[in-house]
N, C-alpha and C. Protein backbone atom coordinates (compact mmCIF):
# COMPACT_ATOMS: atom_id res chain seq x y z
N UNK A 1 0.83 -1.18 0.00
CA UNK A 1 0.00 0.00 0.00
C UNK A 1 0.88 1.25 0.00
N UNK A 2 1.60 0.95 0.72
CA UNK A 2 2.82 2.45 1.29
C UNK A 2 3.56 2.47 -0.22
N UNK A 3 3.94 1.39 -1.01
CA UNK A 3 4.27 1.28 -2.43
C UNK A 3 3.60 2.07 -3.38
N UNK A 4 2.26 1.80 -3.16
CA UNK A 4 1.41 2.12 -4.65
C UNK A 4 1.17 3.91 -4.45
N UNK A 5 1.04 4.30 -3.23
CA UNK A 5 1.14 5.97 -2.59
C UNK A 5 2.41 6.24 -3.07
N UNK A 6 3.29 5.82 -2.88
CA UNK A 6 4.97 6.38 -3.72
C UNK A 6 4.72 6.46 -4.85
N UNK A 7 4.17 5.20 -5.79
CA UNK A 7 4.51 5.40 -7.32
C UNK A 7 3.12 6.26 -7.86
N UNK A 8 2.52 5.81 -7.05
CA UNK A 8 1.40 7.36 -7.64
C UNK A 8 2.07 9.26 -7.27
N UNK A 9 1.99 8.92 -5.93
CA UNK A 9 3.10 10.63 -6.13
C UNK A 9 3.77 10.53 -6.68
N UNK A 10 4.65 9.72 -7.80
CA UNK A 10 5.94 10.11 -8.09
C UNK A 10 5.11 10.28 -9.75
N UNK A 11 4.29 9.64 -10.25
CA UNK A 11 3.60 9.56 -11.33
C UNK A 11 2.89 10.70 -11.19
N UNK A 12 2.07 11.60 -10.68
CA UNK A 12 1.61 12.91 -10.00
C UNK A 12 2.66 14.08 -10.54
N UNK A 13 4.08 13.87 -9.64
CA UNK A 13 4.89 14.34 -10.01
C UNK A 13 5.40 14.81 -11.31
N UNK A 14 5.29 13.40 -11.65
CA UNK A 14 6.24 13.65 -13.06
C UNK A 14 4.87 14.19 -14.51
N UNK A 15 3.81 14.06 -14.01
CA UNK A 15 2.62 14.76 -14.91
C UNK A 15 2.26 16.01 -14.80
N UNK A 16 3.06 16.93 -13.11
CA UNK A 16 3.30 18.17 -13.09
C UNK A 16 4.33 18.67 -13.94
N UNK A 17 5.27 17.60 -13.79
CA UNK A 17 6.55 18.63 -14.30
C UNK A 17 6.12 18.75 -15.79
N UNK A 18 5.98 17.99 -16.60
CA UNK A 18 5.55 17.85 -17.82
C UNK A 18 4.15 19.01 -18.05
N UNK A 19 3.71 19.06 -17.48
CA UNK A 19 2.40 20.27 -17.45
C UNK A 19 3.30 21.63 -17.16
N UNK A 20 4.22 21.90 -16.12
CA UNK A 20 4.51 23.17 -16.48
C UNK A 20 5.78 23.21 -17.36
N UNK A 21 6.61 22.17 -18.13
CA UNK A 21 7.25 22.16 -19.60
C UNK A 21 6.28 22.69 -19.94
N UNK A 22 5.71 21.60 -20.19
CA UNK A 22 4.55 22.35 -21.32
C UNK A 22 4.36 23.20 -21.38
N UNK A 23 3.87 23.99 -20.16
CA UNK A 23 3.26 25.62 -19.84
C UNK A 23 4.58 26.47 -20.54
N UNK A 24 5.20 26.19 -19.86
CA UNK A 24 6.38 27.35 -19.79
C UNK A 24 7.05 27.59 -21.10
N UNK A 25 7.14 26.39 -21.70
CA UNK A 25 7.72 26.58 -23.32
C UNK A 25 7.08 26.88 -24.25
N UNK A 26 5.49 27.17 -24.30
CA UNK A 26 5.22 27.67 -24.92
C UNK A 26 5.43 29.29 -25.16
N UNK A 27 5.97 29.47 -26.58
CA UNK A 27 6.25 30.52 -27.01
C UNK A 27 5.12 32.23 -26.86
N UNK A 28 4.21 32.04 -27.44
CA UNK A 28 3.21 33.30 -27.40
C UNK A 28 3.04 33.66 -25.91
N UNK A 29 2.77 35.05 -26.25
CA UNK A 29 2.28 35.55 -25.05
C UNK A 29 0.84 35.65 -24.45
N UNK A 30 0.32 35.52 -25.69
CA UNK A 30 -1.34 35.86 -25.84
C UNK A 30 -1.71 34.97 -25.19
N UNK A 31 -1.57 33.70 -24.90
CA UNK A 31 -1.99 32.86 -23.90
C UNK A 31 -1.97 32.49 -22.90
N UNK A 32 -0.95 34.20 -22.15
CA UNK A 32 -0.59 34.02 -20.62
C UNK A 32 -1.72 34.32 -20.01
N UNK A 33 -1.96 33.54 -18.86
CA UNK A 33 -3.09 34.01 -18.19
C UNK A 33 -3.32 35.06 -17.58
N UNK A 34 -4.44 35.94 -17.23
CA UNK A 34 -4.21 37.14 -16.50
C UNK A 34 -4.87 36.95 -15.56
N UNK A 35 -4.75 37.72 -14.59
CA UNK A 35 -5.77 38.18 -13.49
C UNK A 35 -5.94 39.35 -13.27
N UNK A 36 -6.69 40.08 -12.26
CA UNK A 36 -6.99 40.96 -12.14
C UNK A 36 -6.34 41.56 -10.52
N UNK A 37 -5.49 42.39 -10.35
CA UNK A 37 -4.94 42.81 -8.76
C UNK A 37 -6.37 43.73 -8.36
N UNK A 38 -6.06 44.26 -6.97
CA UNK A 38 -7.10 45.11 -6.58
C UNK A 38 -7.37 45.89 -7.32
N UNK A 39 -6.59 46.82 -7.72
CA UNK A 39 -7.14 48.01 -8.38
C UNK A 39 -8.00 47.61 -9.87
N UNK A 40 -8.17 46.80 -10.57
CA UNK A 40 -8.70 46.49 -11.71
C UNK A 40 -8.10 46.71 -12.29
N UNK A 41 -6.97 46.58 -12.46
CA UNK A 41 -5.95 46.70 -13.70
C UNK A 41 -5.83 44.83 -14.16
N UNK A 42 -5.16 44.82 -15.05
CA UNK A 42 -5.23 43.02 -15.95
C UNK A 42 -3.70 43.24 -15.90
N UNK A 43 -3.17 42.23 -15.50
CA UNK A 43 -1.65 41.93 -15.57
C UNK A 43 -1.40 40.50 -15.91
N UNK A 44 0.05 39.93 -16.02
CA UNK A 44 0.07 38.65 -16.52
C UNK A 44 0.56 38.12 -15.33
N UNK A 45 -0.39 37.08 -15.25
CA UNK A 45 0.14 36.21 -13.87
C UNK A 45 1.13 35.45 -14.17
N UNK A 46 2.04 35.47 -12.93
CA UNK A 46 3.16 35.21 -12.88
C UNK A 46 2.87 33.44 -11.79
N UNK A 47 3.56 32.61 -12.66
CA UNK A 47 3.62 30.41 -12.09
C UNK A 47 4.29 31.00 -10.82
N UNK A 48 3.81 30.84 -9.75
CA UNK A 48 4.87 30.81 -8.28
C UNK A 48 4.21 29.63 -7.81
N UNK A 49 5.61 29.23 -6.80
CA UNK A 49 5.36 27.65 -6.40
C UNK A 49 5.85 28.11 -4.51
N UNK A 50 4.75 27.86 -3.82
CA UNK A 50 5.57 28.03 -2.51
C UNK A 50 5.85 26.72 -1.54
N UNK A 51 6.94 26.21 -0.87
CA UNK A 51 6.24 24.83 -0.11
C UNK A 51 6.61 25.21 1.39
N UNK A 52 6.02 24.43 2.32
CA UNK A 52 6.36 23.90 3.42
C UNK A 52 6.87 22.76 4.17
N UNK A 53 7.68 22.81 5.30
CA UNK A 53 8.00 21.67 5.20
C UNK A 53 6.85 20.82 6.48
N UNK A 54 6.34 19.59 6.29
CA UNK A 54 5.77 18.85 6.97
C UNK A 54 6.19 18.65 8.25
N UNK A 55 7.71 18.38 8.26
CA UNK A 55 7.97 17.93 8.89
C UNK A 55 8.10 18.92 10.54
N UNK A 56 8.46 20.04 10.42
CA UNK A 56 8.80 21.63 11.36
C UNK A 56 7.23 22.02 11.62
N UNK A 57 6.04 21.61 10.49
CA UNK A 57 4.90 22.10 10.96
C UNK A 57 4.43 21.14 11.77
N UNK A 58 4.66 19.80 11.83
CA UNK A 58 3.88 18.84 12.64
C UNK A 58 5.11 19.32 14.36
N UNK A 59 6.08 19.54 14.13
CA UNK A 59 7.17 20.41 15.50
C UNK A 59 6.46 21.16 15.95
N UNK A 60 6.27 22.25 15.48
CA UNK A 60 6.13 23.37 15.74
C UNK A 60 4.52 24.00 16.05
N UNK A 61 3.32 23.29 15.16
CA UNK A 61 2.23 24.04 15.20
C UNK A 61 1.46 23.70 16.60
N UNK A 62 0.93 24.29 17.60
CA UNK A 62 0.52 24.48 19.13
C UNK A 62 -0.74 23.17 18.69
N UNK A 63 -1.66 23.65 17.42
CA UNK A 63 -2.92 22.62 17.48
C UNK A 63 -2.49 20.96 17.03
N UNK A 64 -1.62 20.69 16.30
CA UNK A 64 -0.95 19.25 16.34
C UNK A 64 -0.30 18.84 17.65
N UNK A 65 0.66 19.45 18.18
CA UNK A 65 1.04 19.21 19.28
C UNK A 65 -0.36 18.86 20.26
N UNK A 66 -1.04 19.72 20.52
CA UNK A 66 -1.99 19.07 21.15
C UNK A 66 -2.91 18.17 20.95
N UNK A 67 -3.11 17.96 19.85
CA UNK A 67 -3.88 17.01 18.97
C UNK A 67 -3.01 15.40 19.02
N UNK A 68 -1.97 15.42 19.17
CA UNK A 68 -1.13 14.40 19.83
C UNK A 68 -0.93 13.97 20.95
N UNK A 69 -1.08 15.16 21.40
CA UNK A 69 -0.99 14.81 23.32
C UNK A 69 -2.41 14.16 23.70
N UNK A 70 -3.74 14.36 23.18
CA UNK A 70 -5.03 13.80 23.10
C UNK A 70 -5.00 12.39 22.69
N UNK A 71 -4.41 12.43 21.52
CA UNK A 71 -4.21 11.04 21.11
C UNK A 71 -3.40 10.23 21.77
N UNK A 72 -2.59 10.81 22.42
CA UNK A 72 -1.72 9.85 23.50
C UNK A 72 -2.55 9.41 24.86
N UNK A 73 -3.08 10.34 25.34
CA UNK A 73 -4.13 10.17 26.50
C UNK A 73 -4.56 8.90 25.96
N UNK A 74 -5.60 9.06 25.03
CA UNK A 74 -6.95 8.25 24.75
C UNK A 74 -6.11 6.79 24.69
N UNK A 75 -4.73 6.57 23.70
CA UNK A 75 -4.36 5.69 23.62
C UNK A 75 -3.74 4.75 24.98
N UNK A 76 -3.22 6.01 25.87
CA UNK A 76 -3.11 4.97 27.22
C UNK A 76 -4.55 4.53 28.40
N UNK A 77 -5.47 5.12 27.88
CA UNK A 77 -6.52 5.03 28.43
C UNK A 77 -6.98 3.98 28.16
N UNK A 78 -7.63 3.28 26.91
CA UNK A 78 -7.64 2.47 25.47
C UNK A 78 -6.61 1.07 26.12
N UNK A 79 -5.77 1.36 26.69
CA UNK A 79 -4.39 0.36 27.09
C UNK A 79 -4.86 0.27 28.59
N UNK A 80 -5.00 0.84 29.42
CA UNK A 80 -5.30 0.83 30.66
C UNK A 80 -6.43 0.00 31.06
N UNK A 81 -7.29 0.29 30.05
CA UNK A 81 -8.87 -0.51 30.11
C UNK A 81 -8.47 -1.52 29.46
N UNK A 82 -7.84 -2.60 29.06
CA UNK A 82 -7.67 -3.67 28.46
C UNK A 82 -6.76 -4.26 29.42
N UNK A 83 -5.51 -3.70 30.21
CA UNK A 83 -4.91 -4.43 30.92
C UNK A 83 -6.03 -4.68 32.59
N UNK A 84 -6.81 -4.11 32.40
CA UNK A 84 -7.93 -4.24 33.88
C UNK A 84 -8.70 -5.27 33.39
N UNK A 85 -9.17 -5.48 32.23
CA UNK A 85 -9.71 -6.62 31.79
C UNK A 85 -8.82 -7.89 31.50
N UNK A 86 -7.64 -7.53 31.17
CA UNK A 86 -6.87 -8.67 31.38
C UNK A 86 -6.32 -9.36 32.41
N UNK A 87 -6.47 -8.34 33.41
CA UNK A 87 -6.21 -8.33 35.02
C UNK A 87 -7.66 -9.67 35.77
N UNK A 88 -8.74 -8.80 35.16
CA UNK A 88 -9.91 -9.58 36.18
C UNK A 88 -9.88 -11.22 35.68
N UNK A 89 -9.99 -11.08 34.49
CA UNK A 89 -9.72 -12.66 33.64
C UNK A 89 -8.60 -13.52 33.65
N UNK A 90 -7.30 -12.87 34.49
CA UNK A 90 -6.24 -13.74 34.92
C UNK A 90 -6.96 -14.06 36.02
N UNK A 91 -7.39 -13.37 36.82
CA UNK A 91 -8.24 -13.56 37.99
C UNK A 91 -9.16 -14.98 38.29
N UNK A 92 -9.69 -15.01 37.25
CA UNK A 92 -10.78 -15.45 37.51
C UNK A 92 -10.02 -16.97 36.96
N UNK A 93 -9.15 -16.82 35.77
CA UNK A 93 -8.34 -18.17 35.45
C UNK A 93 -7.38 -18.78 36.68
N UNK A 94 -7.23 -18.16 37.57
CA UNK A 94 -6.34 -18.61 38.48
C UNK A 94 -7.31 -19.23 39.72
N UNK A 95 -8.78 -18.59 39.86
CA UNK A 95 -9.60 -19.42 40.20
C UNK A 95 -10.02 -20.95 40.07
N UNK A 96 -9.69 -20.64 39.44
CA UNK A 96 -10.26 -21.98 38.18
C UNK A 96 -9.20 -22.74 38.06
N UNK A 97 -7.92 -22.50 37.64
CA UNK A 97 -6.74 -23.59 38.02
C UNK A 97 -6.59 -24.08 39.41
N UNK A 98 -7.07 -22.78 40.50
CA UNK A 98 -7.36 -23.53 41.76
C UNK A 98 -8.07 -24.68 42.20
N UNK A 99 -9.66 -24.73 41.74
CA UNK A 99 -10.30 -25.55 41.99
C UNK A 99 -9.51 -26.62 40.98
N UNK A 100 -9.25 -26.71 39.85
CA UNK A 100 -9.00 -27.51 38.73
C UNK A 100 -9.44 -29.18 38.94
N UNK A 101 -9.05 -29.97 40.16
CA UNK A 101 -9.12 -31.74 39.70
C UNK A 101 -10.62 -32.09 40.46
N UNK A 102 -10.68 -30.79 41.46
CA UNK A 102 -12.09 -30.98 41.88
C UNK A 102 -13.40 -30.27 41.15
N UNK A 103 -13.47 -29.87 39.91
CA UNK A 103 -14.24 -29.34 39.05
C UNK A 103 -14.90 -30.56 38.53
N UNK A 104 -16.62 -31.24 38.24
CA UNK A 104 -16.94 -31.57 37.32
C UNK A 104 -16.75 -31.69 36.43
N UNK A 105 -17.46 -32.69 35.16
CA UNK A 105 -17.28 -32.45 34.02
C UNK A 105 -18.24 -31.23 33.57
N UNK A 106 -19.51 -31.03 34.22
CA UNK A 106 -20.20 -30.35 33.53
C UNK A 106 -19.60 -28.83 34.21
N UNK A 107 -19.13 -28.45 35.12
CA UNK A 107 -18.27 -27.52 35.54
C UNK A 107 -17.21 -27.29 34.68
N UNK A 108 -16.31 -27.99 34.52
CA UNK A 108 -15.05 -27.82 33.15
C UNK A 108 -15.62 -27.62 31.85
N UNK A 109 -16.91 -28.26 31.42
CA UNK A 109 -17.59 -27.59 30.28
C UNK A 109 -18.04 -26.14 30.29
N UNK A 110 -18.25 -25.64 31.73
CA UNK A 110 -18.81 -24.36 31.89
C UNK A 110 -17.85 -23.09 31.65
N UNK A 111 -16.42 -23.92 32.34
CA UNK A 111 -15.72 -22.88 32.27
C UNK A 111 -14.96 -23.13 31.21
N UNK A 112 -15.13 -24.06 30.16
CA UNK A 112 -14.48 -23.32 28.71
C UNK A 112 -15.11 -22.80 28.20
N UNK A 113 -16.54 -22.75 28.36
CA UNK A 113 -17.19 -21.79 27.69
C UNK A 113 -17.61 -20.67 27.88
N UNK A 114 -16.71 -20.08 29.09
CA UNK A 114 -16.78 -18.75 29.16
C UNK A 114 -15.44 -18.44 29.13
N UNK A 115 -14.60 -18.82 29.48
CA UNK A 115 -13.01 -19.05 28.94
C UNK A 115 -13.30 -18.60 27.42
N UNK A 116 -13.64 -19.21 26.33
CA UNK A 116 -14.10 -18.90 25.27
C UNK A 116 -14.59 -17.41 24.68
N UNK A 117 -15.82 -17.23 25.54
CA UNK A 117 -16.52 -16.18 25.80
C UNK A 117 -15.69 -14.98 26.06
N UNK A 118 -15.42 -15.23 27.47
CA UNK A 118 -14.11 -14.24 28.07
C UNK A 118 -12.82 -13.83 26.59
N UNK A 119 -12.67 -14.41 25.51
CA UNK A 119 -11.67 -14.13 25.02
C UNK A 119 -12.26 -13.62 23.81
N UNK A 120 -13.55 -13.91 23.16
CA UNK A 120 -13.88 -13.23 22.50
C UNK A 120 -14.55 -11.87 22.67
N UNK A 121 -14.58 -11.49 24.08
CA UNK A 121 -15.30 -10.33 24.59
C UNK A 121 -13.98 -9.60 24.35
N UNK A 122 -12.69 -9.71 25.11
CA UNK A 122 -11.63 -8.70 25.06
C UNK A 122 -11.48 -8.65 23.28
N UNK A 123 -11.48 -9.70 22.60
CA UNK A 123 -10.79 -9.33 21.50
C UNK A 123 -11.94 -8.30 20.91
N UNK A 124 -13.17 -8.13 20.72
CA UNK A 124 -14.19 -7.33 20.25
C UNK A 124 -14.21 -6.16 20.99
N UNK A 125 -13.53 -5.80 22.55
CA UNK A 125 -13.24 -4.99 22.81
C UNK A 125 -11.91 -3.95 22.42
N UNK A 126 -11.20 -4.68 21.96
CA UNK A 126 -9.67 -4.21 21.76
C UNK A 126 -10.25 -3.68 20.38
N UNK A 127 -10.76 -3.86 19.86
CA UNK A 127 -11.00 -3.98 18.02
C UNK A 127 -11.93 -2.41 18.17
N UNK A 128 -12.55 -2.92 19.13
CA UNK A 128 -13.43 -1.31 19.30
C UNK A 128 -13.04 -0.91 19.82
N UNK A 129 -12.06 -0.44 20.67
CA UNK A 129 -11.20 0.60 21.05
C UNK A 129 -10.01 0.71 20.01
N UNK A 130 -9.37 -0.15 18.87
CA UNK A 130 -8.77 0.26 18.00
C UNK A 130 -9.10 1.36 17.06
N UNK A 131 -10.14 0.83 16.58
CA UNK A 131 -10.83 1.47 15.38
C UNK A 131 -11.79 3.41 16.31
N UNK A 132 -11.71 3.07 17.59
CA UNK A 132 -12.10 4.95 18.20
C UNK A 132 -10.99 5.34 18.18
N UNK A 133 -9.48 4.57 18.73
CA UNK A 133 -8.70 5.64 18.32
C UNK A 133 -7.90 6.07 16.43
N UNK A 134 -8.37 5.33 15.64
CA UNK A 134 -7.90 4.91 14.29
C UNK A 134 -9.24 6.39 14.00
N UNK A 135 -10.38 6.28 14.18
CA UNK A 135 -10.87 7.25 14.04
C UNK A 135 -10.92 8.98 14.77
N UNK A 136 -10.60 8.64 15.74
CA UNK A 136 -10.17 10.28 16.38
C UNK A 136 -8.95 10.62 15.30
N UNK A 137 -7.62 9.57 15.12
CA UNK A 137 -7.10 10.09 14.32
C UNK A 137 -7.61 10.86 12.59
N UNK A 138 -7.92 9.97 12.52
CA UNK A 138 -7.97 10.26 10.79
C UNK A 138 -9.63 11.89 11.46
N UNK A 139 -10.06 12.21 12.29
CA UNK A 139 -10.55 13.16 12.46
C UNK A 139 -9.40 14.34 13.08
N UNK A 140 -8.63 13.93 13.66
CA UNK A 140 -7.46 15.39 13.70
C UNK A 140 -6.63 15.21 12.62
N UNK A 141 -6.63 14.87 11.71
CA UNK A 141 -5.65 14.34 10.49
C UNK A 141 -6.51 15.62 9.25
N UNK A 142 -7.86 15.45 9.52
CA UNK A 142 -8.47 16.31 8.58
C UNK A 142 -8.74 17.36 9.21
N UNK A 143 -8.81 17.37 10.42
CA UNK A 143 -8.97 18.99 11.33
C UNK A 143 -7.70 19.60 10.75
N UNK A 144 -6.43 18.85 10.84
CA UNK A 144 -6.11 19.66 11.04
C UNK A 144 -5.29 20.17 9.19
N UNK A 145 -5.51 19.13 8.43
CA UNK A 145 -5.64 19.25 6.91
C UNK A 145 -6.47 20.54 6.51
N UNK A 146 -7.95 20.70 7.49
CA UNK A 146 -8.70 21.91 7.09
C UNK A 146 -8.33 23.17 7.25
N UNK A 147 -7.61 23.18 8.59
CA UNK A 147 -7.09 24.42 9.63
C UNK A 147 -5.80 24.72 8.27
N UNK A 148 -5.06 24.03 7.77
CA UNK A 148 -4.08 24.48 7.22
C UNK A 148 -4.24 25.17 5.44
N UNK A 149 -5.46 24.29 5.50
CA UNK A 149 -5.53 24.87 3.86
C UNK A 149 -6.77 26.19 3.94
N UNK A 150 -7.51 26.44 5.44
CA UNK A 150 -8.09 27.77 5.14
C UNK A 150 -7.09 28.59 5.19
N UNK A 151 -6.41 28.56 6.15
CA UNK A 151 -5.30 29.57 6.61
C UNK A 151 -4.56 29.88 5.36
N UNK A 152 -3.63 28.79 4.85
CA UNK A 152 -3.05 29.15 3.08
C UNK A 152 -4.40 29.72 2.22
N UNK A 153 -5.48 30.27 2.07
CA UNK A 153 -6.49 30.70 1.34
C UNK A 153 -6.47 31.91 1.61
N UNK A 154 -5.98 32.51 3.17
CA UNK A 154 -6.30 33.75 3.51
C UNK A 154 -5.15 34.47 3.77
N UNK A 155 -3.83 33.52 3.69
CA UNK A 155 -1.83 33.88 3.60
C UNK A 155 -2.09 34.45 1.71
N UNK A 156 -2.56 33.63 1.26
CA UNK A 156 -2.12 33.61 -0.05
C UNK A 156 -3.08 34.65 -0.88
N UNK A 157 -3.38 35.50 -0.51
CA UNK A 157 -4.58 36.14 -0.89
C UNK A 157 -3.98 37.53 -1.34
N UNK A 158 -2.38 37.89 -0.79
CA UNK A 158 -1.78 39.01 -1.39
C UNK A 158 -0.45 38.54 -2.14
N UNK A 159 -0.16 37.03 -1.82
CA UNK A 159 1.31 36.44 -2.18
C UNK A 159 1.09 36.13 -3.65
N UNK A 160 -0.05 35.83 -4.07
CA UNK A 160 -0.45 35.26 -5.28
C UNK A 160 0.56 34.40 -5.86
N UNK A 161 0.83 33.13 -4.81
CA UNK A 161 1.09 31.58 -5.37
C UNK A 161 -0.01 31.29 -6.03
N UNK A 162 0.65 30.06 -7.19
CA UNK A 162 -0.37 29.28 -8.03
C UNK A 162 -0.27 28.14 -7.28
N UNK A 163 0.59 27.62 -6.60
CA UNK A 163 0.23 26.13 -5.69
C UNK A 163 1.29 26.68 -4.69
N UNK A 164 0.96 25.95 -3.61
CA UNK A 164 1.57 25.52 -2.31
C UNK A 164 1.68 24.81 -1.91
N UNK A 165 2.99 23.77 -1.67
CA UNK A 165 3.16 22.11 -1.74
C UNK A 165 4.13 21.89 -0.01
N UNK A 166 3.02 21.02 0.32
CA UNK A 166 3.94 20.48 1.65
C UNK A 166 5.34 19.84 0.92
N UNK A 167 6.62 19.87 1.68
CA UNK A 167 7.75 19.21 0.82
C UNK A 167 7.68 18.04 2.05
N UNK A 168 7.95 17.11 1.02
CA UNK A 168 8.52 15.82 2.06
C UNK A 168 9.28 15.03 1.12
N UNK A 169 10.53 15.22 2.09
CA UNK A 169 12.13 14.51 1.21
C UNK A 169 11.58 13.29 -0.13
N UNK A 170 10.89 12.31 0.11
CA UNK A 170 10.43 10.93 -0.52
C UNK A 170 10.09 11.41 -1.76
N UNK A 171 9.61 12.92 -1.87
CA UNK A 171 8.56 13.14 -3.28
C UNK A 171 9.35 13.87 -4.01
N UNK A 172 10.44 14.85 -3.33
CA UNK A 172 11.11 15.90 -4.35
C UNK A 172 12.67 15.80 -3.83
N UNK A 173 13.51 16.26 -4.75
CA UNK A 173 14.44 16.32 -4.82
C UNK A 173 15.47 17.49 -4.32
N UNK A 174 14.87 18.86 -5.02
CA UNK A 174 15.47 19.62 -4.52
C UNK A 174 14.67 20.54 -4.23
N UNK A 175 14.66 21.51 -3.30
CA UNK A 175 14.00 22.37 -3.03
C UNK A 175 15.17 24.12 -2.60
N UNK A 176 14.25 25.01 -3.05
CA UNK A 176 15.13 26.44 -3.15
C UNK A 176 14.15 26.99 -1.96
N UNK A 177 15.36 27.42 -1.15
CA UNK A 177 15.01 27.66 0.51
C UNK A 177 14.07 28.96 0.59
N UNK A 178 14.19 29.96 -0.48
CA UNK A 178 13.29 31.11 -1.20
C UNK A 178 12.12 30.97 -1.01
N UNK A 179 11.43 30.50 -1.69
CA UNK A 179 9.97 29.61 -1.17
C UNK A 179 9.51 29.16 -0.28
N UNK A 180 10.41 28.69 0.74
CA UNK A 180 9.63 28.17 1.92
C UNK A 180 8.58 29.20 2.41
N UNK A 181 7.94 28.71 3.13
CA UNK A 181 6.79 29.63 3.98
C UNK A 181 6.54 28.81 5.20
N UNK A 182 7.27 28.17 5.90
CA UNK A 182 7.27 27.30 6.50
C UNK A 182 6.79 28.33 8.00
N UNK A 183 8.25 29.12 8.24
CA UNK A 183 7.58 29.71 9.48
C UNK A 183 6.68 30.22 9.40
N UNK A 184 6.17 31.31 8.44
CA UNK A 184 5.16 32.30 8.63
C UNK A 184 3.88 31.62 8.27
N UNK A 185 4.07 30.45 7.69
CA UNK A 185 2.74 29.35 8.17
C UNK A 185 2.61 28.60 9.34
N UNK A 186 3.82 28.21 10.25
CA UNK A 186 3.42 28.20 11.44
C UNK A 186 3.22 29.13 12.50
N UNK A 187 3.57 30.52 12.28
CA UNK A 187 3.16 31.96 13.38
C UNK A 187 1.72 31.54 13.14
N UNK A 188 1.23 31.95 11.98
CA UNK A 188 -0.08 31.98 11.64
C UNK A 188 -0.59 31.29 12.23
N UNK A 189 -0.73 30.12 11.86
CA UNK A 189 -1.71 28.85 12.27
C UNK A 189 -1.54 28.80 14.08
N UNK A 190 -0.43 29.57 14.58
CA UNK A 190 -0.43 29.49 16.23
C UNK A 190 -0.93 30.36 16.55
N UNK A 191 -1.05 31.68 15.85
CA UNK A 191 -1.82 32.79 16.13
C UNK A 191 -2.82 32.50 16.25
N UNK A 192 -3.64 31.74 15.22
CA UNK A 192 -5.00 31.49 14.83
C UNK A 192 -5.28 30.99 15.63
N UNK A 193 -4.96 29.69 16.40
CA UNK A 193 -5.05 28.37 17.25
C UNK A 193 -5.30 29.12 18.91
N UNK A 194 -4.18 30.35 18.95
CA UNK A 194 -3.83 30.73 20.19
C UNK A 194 -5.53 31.84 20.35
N UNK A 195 -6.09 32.12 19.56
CA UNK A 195 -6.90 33.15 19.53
C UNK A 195 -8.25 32.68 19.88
N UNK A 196 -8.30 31.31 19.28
CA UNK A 196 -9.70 30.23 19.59
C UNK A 196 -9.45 29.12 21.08
């Protein structure tokens, strides 16, 4: 899976670069795009590329950091409640090896079948406490996916980039330190965070 996400970004990739060849070598002018600045004047927009790095914003931004520290809670919580259940059910097995040669048969039938029971309850419990914390994640994963791409909507609103690309080493090669926007997308987003 982690495979087929590489060769698709890298296939992504290489259908950008080829799109702005394309763009860029074309000769005429008449087909540069324009826009319009405040004043209503028509100018020719100018390809800018800005990135960030992933890696300093997941460091640095106040609402991930905490959005991790949550997820760490829940996950030792999630762990805490499974070792108490694994606790009472050693419990109750050590009961039961106690009595052991003086147990019935229909007693030793009873208790494999909650022995049984008992093990399919934790495992349907563990599975549902997997999948709440598998989902809180992938819900601060898009919180915080949202928080970052309004904020670039309302940064970029006088910078007039045509894209803004998280960098992460695996996808690109080189990057020109010019472009970054790395800090002044994380002031922002702590400003923002610090204000709510």
């Amino acid at each position: 899976m982690k495979q087929l996400s590489l060769v698709l970004s890298v296939i992504a990739t290489l259908v950008s670069g080829f799109l702005l060849v394309k763009h860029f070598s074309k000769g005429d002018t008449a087909a540069t795009p324009s826009h319009t600045d405040g004043s209503g004047k028509t100018a020719a927009a100018e390809f800018r590329i800005a990135y960030f790095d992933i890696d300093s914003l997941q460091n640095k931004y106040e609402f991930f950091k905490d959005a991790l520290a949550q997820l760490k809670v829940k996950e030792e919580s999630m762990n805490n409640e499974l070792s108490v259940l694994e606790r009472s059910y050693q419990k109750k097995i050590n009961e039961w090896q106690q009595k052991g040669a003086s147990m019935s048969q229909s007693e030793a039938d009873a208790v494999q079948r909650e022995y049984a029971q008992m093990q399919q309850n934790y495992q349907q419990r563990r599975l549902t406490l997997e999948q709440q914390l598998e989902n809180l994640k992938m819900d601060y994963k898009k919180n915080i996916k949202t928080k970052i791409e309004e904020y670039l909507k309302e940064f970029n609103k006088d910078k007039g980039y045509s894209y803004i690309i998280s960098y992460e080493p695996e996808l690109m090669f080189y990057k020109d330190t010019i472009y970054n926007i790395t800090d002044q997308l994380i002031q922002g987003l702590n400003t923002a965070y610090k204000k709510k």
